[in-house]
N, C-alpha and C. Protein backbone atom coordinates (compact mmCIF):
# COMPACT_ATOMS: atom_id res chain seq x y z
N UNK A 1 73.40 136.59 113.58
CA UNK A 1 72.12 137.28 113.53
C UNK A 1 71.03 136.24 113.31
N UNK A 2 69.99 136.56 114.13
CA UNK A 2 68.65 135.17 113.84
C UNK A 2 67.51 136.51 113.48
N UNK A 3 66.66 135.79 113.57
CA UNK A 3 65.48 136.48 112.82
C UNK A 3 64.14 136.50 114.17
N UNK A 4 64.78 136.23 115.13
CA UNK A 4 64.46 136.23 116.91
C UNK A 4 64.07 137.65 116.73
N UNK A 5 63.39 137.90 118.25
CA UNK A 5 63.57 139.21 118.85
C UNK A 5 62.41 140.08 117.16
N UNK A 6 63.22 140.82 116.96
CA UNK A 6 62.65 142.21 116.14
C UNK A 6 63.16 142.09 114.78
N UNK A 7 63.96 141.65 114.72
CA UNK A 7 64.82 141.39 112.67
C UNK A 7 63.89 141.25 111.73
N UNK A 8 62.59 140.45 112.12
CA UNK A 8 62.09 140.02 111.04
C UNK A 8 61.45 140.45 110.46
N UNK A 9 61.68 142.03 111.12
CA UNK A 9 60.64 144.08 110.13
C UNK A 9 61.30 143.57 109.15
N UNK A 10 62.56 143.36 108.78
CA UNK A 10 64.07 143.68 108.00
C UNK A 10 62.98 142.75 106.24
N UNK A 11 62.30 141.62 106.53
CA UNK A 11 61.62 140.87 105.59
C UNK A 11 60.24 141.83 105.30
N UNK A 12 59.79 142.25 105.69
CA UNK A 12 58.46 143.06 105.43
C UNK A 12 57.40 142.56 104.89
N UNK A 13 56.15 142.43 105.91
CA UNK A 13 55.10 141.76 105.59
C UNK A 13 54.06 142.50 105.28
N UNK A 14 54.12 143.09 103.98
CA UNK A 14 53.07 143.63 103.42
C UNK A 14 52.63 144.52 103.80
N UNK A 15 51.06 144.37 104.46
CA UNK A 15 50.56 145.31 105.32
C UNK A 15 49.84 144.55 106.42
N UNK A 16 50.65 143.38 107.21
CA UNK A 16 50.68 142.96 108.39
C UNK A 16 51.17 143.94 109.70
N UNK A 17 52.15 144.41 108.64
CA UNK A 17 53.22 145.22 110.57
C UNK A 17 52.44 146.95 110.71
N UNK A 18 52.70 146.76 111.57
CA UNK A 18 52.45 148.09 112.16
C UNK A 18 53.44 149.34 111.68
N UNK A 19 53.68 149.88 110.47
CA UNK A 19 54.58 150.70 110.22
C UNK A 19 54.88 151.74 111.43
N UNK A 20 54.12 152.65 111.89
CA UNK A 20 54.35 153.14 112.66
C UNK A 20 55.10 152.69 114.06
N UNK A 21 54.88 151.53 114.05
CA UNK A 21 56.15 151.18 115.45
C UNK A 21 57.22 150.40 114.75
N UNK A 22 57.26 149.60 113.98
CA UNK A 22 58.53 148.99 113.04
C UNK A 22 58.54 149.12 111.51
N UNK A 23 60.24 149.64 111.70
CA UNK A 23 60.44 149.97 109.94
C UNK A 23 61.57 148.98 109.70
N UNK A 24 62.00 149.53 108.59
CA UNK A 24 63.14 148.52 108.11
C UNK A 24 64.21 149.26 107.91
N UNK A 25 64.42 150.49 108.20
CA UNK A 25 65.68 151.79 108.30
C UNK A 25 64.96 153.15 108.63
N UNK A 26 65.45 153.97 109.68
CA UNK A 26 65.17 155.03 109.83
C UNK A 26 66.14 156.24 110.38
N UNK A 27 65.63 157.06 110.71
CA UNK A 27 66.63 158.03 110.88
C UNK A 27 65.78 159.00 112.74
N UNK A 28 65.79 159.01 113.21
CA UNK A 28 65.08 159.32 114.29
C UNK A 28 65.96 159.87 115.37
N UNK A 29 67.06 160.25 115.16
CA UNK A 29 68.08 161.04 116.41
C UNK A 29 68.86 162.35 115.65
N UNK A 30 68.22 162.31 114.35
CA UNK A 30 68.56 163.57 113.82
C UNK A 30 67.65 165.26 114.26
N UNK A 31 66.64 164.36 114.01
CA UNK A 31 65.95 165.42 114.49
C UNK A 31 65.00 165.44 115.66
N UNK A 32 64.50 166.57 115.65
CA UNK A 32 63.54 166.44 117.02
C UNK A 32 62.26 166.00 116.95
N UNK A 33 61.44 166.65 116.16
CA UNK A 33 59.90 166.32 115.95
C UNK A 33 59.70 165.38 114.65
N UNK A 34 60.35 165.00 113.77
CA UNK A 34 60.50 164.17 112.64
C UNK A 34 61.60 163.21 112.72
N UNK A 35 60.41 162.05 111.99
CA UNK A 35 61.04 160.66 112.37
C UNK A 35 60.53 159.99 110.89
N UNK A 36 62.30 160.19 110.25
CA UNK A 36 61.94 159.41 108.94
C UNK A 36 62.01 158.39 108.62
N UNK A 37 61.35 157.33 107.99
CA UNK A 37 61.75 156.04 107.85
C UNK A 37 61.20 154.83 106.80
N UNK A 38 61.85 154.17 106.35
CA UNK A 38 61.48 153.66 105.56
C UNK A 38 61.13 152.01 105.18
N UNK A 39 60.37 151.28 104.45
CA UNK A 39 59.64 150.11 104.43
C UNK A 39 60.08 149.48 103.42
N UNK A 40 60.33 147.75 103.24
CA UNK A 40 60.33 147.05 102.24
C UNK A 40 58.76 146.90 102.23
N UNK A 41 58.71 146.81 100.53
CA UNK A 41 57.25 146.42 100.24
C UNK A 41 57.93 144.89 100.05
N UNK A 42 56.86 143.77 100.34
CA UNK A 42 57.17 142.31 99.87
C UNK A 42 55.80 142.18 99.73
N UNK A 43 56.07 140.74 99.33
CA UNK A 43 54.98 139.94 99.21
C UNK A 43 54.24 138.88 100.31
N UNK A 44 55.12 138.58 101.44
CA UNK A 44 55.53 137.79 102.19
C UNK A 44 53.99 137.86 103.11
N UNK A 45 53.86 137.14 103.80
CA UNK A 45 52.21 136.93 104.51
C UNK A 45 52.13 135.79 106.02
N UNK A 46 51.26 136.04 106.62
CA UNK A 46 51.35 135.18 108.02
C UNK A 46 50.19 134.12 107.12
N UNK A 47 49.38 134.49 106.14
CA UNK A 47 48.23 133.56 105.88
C UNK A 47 48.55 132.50 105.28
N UNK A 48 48.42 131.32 105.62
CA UNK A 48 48.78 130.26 105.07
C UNK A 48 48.37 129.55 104.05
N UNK A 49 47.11 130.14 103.53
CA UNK A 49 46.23 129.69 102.16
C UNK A 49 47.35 130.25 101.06
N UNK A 50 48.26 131.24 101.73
CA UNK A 50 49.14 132.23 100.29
C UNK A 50 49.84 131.58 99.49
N UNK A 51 50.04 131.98 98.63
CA UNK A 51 51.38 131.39 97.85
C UNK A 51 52.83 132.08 98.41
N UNK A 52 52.63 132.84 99.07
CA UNK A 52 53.50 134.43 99.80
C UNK A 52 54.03 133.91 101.30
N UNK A 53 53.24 132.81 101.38
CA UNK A 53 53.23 132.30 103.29
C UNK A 53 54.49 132.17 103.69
N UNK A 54 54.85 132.90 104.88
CA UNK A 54 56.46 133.12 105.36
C UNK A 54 56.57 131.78 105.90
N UNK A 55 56.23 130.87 105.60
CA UNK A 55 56.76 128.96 106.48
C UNK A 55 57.93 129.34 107.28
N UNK A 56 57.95 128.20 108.31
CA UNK A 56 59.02 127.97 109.07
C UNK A 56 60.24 127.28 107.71
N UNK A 57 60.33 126.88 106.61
CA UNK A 57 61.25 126.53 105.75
C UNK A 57 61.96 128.05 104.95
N UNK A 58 60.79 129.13 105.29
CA UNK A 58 61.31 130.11 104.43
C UNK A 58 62.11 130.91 105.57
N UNK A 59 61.64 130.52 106.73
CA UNK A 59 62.37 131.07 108.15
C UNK A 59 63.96 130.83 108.02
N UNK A 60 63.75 129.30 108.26
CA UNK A 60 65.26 128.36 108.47
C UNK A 60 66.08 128.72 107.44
N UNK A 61 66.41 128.83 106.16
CA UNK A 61 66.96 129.75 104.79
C UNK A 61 67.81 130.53 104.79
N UNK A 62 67.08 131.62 105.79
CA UNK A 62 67.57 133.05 106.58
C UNK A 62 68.28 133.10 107.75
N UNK A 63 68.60 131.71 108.24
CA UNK A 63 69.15 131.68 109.56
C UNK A 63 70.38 131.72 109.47
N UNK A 64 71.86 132.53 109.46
CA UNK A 64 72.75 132.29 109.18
C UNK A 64 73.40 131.28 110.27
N UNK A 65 73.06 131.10 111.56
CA UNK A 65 73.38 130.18 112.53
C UNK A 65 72.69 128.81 112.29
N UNK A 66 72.15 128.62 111.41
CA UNK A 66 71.34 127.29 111.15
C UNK A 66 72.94 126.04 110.48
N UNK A 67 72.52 125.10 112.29
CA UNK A 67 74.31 124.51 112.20
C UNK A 67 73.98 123.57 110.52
N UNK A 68 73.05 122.88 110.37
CA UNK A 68 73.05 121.94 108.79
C UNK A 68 73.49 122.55 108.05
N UNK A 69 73.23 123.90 107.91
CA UNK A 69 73.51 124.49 106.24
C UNK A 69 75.00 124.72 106.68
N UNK A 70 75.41 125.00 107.92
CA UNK A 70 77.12 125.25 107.61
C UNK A 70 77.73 124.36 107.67
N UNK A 71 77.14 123.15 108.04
CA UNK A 71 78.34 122.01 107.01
C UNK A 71 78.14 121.90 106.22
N UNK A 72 77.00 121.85 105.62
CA UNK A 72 77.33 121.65 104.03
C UNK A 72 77.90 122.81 103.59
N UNK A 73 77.75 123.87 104.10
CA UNK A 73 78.92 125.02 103.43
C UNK A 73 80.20 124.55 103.67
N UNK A 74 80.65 123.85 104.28
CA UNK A 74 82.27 123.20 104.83
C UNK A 74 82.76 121.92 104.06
N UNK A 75 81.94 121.80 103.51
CA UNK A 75 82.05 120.64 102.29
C UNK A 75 82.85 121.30 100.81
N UNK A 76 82.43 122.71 101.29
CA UNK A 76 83.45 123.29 99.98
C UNK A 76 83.96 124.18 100.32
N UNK A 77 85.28 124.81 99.14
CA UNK A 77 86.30 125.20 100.05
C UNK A 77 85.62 126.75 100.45
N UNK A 78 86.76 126.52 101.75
CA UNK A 78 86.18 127.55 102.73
C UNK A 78 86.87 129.22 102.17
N UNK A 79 86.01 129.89 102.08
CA UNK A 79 86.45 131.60 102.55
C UNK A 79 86.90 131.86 103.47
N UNK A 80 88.29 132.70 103.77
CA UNK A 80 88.65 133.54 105.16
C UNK A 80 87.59 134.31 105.44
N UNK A 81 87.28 134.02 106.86
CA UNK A 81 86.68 134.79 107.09
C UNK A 81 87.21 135.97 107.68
N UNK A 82 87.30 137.58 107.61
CA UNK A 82 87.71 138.75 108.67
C UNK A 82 86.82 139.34 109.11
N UNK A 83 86.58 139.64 110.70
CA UNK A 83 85.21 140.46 111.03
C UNK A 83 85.31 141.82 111.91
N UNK A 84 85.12 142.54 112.49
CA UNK A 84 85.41 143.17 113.41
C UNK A 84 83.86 143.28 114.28
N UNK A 85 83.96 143.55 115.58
CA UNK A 85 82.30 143.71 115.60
C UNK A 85 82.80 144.15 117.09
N UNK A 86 81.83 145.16 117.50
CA UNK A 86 81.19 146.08 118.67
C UNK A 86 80.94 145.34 119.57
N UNK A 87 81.23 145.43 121.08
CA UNK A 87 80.73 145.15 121.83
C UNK A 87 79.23 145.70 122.08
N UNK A 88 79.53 147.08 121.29
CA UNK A 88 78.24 148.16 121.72
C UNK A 88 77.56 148.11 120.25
N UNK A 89 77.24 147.12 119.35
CA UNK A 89 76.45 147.22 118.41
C UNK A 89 74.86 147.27 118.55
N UNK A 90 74.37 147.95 118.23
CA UNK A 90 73.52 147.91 118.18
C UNK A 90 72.05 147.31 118.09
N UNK A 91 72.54 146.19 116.96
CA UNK A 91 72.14 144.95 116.10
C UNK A 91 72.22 143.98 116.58
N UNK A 92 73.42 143.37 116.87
CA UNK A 92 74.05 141.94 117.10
C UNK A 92 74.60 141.98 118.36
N UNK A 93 74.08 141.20 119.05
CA UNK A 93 75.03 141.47 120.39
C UNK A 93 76.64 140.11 120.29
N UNK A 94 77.36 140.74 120.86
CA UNK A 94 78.64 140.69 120.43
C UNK A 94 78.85 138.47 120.83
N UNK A 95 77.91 138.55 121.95
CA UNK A 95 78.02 136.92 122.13
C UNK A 95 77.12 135.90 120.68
N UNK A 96 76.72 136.66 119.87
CA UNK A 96 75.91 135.91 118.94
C UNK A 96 76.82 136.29 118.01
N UNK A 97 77.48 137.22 117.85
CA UNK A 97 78.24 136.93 116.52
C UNK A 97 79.60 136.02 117.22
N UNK A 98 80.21 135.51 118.28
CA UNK A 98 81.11 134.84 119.06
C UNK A 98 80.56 133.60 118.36
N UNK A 99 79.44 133.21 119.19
CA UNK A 99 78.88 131.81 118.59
C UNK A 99 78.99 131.84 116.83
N UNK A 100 78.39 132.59 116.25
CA UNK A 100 78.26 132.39 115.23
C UNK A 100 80.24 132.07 114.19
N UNK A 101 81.32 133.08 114.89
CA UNK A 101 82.45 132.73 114.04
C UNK A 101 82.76 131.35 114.98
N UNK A 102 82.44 130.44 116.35
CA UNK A 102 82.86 129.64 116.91
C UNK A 102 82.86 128.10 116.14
N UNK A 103 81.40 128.32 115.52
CA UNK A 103 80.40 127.09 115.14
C UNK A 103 81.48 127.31 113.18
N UNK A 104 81.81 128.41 113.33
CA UNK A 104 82.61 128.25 111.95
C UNK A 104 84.38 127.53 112.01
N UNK A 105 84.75 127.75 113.34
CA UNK A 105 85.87 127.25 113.54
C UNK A 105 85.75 126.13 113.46
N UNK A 106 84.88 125.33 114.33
CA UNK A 106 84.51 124.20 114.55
C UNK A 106 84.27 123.56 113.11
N UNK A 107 84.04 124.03 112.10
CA UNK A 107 83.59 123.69 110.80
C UNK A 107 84.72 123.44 110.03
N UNK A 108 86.21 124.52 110.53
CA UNK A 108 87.32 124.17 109.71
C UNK A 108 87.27 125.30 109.07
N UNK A 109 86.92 126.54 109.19
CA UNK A 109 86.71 127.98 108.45
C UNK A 109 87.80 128.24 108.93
N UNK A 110 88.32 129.41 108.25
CA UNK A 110 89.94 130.47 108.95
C UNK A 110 88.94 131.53 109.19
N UNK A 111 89.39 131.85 110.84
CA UNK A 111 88.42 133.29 111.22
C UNK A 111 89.28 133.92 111.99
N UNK A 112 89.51 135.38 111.69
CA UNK A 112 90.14 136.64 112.29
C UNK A 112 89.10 137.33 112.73
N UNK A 113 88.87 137.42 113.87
CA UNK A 113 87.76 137.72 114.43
C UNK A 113 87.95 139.07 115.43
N UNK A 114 87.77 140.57 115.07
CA UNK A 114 88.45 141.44 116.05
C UNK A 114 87.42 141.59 116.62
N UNK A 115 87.32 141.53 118.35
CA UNK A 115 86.47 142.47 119.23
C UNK A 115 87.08 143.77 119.49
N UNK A 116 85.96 144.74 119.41
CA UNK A 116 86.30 146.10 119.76
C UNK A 116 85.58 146.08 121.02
N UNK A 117 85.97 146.52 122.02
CA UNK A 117 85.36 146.31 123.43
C UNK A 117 85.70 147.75 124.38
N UNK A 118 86.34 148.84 123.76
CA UNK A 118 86.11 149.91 124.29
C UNK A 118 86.96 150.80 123.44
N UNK A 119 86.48 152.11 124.06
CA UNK A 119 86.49 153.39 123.53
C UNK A 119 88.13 153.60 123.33
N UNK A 120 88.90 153.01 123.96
CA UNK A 120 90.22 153.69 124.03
C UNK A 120 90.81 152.70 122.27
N UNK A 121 89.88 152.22 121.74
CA UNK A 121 90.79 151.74 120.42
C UNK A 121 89.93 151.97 119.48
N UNK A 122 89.44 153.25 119.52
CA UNK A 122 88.76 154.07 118.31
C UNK A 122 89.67 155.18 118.07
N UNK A 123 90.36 154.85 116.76
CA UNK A 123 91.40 155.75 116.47
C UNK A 123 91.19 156.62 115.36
N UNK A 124 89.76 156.78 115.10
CA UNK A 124 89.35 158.05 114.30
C UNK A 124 89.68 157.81 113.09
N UNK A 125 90.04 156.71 112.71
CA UNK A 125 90.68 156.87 111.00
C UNK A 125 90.08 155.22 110.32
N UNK A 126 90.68 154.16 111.02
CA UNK A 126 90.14 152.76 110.64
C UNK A 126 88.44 152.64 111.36
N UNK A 127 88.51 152.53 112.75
CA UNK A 127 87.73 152.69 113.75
C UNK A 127 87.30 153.75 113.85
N UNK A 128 85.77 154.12 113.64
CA UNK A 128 85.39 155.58 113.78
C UNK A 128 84.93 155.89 115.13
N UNK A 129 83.79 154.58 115.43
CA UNK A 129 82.75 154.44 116.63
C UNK A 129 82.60 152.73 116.90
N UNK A 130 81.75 153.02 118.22
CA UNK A 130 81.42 151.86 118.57
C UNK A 130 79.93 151.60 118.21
N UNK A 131 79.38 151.57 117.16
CA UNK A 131 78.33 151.21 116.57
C UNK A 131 78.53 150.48 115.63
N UNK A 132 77.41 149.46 115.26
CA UNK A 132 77.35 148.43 113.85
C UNK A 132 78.42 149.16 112.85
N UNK A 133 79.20 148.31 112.86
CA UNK A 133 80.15 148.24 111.72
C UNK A 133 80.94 148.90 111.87
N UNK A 134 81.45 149.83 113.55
CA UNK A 134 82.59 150.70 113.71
C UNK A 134 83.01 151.64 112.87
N UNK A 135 82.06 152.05 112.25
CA UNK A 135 82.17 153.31 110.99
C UNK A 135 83.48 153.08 110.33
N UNK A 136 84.05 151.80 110.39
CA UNK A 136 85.10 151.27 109.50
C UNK A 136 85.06 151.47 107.90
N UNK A 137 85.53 152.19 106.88
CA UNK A 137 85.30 152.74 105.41
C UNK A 137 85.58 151.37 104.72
N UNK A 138 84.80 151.05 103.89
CA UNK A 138 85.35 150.10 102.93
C UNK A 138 86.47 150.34 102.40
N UNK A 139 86.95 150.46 102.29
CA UNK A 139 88.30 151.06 101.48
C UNK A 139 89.45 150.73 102.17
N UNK A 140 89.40 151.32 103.21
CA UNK A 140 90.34 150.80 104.02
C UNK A 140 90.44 149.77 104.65
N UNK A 141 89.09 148.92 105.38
CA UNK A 141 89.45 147.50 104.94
C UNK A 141 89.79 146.61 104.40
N UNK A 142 89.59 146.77 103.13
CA UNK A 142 89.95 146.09 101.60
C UNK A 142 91.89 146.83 102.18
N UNK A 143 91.81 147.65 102.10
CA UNK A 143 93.59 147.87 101.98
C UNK A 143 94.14 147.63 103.34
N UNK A 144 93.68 147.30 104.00
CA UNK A 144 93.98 146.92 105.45
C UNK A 144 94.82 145.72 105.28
N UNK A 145 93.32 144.66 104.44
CA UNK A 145 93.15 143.08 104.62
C UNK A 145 93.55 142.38 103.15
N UNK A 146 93.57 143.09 101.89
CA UNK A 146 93.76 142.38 100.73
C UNK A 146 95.03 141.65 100.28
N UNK A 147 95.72 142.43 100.73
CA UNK A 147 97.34 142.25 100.23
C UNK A 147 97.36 141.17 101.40
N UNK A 148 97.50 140.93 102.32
CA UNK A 148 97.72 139.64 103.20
C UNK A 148 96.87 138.53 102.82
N UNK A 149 95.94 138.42 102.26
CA UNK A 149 94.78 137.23 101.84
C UNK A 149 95.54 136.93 100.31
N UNK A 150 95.62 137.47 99.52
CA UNK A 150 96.12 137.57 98.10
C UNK A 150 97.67 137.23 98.37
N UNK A 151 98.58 137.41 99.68
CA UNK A 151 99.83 136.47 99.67
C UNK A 151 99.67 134.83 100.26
N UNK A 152 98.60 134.86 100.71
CA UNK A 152 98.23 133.11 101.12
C UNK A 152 98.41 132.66 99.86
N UNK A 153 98.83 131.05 100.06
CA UNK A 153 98.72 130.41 99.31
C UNK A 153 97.33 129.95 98.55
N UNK A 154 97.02 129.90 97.29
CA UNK A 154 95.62 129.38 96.50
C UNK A 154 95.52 127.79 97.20
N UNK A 155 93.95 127.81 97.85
CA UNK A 155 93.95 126.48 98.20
C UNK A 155 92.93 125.55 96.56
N UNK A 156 92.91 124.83 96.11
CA UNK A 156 92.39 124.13 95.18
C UNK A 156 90.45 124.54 95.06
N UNK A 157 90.04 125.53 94.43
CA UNK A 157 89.17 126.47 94.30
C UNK A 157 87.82 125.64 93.48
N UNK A 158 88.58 124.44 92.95
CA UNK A 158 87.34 124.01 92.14
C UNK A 158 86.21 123.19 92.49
N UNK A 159 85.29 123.29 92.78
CA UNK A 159 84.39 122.63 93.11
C UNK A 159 82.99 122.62 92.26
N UNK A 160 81.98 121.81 92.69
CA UNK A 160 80.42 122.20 91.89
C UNK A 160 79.97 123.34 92.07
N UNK A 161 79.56 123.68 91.23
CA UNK A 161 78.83 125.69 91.55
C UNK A 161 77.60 125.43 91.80
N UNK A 162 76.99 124.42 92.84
CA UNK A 162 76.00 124.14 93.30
C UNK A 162 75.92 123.90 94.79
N UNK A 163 74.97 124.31 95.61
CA UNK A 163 74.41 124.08 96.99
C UNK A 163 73.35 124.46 97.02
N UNK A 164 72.55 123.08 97.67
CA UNK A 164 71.07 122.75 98.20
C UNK A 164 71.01 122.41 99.81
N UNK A 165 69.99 123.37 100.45
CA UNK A 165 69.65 123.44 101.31
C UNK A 165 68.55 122.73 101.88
N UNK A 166 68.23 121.88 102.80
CA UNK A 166 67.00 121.22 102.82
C UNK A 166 66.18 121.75 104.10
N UNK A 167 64.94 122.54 103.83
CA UNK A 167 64.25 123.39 104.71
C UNK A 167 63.21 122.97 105.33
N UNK A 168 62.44 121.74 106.02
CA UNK A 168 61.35 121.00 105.88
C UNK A 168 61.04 121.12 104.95
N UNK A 169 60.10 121.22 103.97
CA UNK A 169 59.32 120.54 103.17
C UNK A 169 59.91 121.41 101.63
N UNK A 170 60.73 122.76 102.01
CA UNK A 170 61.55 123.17 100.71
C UNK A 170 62.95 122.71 100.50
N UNK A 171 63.30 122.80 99.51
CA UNK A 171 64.52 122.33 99.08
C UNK A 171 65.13 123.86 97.62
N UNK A 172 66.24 124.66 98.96
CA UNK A 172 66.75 125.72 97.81
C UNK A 172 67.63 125.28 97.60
N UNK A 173 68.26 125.64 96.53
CA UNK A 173 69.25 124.50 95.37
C UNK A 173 69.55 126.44 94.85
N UNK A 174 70.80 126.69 95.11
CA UNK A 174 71.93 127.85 94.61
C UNK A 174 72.57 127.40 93.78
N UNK A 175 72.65 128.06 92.09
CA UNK A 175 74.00 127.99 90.97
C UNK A 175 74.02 128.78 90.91
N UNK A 176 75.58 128.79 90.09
CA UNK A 176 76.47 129.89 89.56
C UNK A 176 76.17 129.26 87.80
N UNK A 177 75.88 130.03 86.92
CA UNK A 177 75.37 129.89 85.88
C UNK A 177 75.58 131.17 85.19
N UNK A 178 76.42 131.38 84.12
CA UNK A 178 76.85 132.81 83.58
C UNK A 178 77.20 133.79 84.33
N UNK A 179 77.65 133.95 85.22
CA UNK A 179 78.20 134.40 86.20
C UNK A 179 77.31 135.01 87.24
N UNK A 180 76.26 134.28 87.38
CA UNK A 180 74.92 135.06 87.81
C UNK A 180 74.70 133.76 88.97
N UNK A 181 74.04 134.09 90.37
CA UNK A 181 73.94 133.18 91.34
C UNK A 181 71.87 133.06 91.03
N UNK A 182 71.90 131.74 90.62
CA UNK A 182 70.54 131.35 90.16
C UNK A 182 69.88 130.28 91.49
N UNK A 183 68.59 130.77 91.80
CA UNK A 183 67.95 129.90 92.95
C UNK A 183 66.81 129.41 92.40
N UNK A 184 66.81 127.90 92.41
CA UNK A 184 65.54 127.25 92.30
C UNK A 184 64.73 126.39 93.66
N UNK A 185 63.84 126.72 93.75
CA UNK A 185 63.03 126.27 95.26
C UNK A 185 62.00 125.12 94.91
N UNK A 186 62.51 123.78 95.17
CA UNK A 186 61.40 122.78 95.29
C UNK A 186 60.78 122.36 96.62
N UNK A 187 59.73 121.45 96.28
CA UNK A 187 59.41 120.55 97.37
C UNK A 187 59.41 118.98 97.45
């Protein structure tokens, strides 16, 4: 997912956007004449005098395809990754999340990567639909996928509970600190 195209309602700029043509969740095929929907309030701003100013550093942050930050995510140990994803999503088209688990292989990630690519393997119970997230229940993923991850072997887990990101001219720096994920943002 990039922040291209239309995503970047999802951040909400105050009272820059046009609510009436972009929200950040709505509901609009339920009914006929009502169209409900709803807004992040932020702080976030196109003006650059702000302290709020959306920079191209606060852009790059948010990029989960941004290739720098995933090596340095590959510098420590890696998460399995499991995904399933729609040909017919809505959101993501199915070649950007491809690239996106590819550039993780390439990194040395473990990725189980299911395409759902038609109707005949929606089996009403795991698989609901072919929309974002295949109306797949949490629950049953977790019991799908846990017991096979939890018989892998423990790979050596310890590392610094620190990662810094370098954004042009910001620098976010992520800890784990009382069990709480703490972000400090320099320049």
């Amino acid at each position: 997912m990039t922040l291209d195209n239309d995503l970047w309602r999802f951040i909400g700029f105050g009272r820059e956007i046009d609510y009436v043509k972009y929200c950040s969740v709505g509901i609009t095929y339920m009914f006929k004449n009502i169209k409900l929907a709803a807004f992040d309030k932020t702080y976030w701003t196109t003006n650059k005098q702000s302290p709020y100013y959306f920079s191209n550093a606060r852009k790059i942050v948010r990029e989960p395809l941004n290739k720098e930050h995933l090596k340095i995510q590959s510098l420590y140990p890696k998460p399995k990754y499991i995904a399933y994803h729609s040909k017919f999503d809505q959101y993501v088209l199915l070649e950007k999340r491809e690239n996106y688990f590819n550039i993780l292989r390439e990194l040395g990630f473990e990725v189980d990567f299911i395409k759902i690519t038609d109707e005949k393997e929606i089996d009403g119970k795991f698989i609901k639909n072919l929309e974002h997230g295949c109306g797949i229940p949490m629950k049953l993923l977790i019991k799908k996928h846990l017991l096979q991850i939890l018989k892998e072997p423990l790979q050596d887990k310890i590392c610094k509970k620190e990662v810094s990101y370098k954004c042009d001219e910001l620098v976010y720096t992520f800890k784990e600190e009382n069990h709480q994920i703490i972000l400090n943002i320099t320049n």
